[in-house]
N, C-alpha and C. Protein backbone atom coordinates (compact mmCIF):
# COMPACT_ATOMS: atom_id res chain seq x y z
N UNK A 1 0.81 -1.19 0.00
CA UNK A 1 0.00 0.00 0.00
C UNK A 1 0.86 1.26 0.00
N UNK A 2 2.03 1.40 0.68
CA UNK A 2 2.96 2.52 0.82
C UNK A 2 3.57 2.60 -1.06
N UNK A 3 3.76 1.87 -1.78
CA UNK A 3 4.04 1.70 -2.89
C UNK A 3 3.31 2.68 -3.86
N UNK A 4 2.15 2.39 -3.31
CA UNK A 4 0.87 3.08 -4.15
C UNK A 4 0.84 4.23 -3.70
N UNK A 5 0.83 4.51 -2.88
CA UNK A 5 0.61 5.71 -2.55
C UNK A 5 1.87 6.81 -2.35
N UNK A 6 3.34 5.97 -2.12
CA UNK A 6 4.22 6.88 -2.99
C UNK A 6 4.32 7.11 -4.38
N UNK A 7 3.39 6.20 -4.97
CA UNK A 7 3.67 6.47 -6.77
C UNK A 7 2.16 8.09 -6.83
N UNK A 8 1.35 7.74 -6.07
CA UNK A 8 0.34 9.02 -5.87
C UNK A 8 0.80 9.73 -5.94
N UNK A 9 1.90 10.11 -4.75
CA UNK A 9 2.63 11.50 -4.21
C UNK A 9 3.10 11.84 -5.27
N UNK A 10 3.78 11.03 -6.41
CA UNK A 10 4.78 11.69 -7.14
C UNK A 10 4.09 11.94 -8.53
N UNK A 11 2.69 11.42 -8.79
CA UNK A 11 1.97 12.53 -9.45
C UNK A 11 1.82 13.40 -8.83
N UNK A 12 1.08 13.85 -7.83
CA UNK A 12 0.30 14.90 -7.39
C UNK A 12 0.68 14.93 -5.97
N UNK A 13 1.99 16.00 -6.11
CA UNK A 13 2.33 15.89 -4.44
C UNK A 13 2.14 17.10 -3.70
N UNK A 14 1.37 18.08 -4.00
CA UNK A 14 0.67 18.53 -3.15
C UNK A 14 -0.69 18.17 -2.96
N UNK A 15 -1.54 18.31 -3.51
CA UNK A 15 -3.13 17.60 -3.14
C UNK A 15 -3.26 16.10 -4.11
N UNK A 16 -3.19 14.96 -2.99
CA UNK A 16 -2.73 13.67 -4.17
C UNK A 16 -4.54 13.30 -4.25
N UNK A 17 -5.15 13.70 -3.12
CA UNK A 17 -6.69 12.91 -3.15
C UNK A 17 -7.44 13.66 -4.23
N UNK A 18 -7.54 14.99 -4.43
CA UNK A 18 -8.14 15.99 -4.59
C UNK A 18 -8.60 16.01 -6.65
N UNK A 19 -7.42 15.72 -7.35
CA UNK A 19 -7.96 15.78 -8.47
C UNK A 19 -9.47 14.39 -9.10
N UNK A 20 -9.73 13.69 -8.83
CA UNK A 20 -10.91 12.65 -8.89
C UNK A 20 -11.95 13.09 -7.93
N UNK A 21 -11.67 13.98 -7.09
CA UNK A 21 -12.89 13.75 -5.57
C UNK A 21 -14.16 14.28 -6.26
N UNK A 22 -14.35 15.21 -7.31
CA UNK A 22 -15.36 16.09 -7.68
C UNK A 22 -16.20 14.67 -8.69
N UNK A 23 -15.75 14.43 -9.37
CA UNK A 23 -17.00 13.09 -10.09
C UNK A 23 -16.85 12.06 -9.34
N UNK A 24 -15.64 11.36 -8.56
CA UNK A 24 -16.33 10.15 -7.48
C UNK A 24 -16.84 10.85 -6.61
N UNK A 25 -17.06 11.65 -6.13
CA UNK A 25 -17.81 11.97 -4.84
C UNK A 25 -19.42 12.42 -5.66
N UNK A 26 -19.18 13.00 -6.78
CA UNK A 26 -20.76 13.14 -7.07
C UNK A 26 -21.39 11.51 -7.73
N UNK A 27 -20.70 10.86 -8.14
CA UNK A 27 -20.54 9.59 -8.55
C UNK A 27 -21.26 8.72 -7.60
N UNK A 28 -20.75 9.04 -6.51
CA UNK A 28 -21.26 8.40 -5.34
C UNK A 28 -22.78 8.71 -4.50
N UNK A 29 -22.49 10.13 -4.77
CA UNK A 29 -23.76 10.76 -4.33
C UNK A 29 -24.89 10.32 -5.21
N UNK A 30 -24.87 10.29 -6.70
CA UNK A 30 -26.01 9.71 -7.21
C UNK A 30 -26.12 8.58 -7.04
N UNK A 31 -25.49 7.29 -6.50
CA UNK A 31 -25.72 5.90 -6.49
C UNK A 31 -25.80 5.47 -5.18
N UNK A 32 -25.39 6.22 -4.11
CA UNK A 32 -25.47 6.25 -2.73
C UNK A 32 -27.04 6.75 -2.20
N UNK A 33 -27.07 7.87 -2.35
CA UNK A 33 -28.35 8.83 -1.71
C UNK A 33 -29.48 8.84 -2.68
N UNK A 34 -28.72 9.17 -3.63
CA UNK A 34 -30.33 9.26 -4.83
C UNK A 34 -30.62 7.82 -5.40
N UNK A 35 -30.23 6.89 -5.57
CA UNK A 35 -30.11 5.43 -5.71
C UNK A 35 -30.11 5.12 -7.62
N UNK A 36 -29.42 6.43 -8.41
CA UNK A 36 -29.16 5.99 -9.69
C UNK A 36 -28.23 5.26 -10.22
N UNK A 37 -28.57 4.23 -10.73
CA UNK A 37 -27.74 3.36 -11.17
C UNK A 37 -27.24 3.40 -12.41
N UNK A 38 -26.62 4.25 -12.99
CA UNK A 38 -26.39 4.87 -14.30
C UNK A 38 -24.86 4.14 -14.98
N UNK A 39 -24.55 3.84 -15.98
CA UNK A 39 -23.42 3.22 -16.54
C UNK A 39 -22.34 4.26 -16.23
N UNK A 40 -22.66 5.57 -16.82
CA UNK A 40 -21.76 6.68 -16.20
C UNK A 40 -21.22 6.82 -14.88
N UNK A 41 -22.01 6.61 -13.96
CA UNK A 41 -21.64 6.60 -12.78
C UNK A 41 -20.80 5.69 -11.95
N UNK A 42 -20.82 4.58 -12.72
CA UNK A 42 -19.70 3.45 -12.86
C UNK A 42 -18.81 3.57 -13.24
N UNK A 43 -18.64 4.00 -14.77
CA UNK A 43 -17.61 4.17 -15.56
C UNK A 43 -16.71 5.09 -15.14
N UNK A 44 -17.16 6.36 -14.78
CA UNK A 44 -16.60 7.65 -15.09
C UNK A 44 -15.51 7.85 -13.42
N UNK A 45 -16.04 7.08 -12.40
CA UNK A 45 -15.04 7.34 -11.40
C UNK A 45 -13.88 6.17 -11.66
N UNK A 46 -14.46 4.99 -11.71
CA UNK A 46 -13.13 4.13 -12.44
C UNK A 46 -11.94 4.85 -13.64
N UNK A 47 -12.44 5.37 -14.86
CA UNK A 47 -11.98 6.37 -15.14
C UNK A 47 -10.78 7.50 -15.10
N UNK A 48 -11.32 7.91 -14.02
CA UNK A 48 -10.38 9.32 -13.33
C UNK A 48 -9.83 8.73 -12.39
N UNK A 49 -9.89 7.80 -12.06
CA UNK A 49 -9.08 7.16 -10.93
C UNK A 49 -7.75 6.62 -11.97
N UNK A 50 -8.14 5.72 -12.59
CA UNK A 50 -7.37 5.45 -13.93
C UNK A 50 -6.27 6.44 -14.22
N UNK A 51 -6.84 6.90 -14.74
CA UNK A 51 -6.20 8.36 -15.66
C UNK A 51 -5.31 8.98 -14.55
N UNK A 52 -5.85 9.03 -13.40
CA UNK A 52 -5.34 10.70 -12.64
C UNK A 52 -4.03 9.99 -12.12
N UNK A 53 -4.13 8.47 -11.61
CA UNK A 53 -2.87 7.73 -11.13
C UNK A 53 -2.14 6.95 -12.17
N UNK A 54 -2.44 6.97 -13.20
CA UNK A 54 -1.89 5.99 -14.35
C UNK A 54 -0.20 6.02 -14.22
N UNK A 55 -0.20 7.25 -15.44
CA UNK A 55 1.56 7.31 -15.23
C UNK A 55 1.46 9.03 -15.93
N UNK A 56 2.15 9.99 -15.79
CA UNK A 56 2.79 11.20 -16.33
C UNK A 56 1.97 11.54 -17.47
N UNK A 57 1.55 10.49 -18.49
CA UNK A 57 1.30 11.26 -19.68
C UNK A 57 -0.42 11.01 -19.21
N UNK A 58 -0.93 9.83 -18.43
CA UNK A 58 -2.47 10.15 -18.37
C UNK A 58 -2.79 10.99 -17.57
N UNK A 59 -2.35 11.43 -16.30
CA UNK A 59 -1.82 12.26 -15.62
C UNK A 59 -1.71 14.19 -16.93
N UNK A 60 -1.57 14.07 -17.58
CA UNK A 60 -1.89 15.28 -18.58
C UNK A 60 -3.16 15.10 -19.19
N UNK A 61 -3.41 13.87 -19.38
CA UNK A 61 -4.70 13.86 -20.24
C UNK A 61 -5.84 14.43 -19.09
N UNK A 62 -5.96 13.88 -18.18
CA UNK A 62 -7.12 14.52 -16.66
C UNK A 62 -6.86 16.03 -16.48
N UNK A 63 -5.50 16.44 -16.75
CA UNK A 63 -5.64 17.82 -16.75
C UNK A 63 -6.13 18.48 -17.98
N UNK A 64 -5.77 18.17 -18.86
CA UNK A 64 -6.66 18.69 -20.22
C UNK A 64 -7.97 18.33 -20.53
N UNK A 65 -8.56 17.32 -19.88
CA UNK A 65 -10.01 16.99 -19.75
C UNK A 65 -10.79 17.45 -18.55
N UNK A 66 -9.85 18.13 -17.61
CA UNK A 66 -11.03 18.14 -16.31
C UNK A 66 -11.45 19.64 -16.45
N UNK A 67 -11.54 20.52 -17.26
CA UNK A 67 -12.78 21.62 -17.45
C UNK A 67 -13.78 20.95 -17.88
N UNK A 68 -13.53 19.89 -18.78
CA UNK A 68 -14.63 19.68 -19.72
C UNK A 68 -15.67 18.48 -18.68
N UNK A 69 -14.92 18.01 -17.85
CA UNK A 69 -15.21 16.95 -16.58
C UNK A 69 -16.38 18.01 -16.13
N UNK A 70 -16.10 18.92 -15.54
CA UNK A 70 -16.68 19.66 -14.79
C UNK A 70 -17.76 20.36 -14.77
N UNK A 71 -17.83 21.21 -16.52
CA UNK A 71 -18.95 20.83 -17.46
C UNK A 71 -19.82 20.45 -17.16
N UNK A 72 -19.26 18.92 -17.73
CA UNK A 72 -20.20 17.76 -17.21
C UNK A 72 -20.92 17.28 -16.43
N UNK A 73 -20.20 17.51 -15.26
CA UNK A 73 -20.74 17.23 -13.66
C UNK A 73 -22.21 18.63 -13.63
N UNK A 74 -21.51 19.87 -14.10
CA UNK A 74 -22.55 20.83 -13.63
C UNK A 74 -23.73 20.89 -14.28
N UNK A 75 -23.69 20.24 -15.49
CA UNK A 75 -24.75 19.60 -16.98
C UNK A 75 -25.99 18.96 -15.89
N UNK A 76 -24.55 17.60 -15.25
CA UNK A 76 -25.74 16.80 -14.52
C UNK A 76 -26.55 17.44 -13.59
N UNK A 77 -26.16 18.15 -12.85
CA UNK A 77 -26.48 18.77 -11.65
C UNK A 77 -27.61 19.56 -11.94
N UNK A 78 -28.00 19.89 -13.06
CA UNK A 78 -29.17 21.17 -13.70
C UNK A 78 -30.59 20.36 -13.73
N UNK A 79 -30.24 18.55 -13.24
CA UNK A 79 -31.77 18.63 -13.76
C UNK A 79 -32.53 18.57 -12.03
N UNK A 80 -31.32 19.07 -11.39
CA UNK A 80 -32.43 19.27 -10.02
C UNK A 80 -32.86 20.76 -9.95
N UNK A 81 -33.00 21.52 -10.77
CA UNK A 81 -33.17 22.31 -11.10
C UNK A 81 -34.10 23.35 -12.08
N UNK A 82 -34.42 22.06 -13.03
CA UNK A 82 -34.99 22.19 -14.35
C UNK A 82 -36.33 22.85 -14.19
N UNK A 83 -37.28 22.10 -12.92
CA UNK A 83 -38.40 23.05 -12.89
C UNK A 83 -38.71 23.88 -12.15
N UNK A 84 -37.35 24.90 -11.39
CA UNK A 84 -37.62 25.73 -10.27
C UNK A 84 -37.77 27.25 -11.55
């Protein structure tokens, strides 16, 4: 486990948890609390977990994709919203 989590540090050694927390944590929130069981919601934290710890170059790809991540997340977030 120390293995793993020194290869973490040395992507992301100031905030190593922090780049994935925003879609697994909403990830979670829709399959946890709201009880949606969506393919996305599966896929997409496996994913960024993937990507964000992979190695250096996927590690660029999460940074060049996570505006568009975010987007996304706030896309989802509109339909609690839709009929206020």
């Amino acid at each position: 486990m120390t293995r793993l989590w020194q290869h973490m540090r040395t992507l992301w050694p100031r905030w190593t948890l922090l780049p994935p927390a925003p879609i697994v944590l909403w990830c979670a929130y829709c399959i946890v609390l709201r009880g949606e069981r969506r393919w996305e919601h599966i896929f997409l934290p496996l994913l960024i977990i993937g990507l964000a710890y992979g190695n250096a170059t996927s590690k660029k790809l999460v940074i060049g994709l996570y505006p568009l991540a975010l987007v996304g997340l706030a896309y989802d977030a509109m339909r609690f919203v839709k009929n206020v």
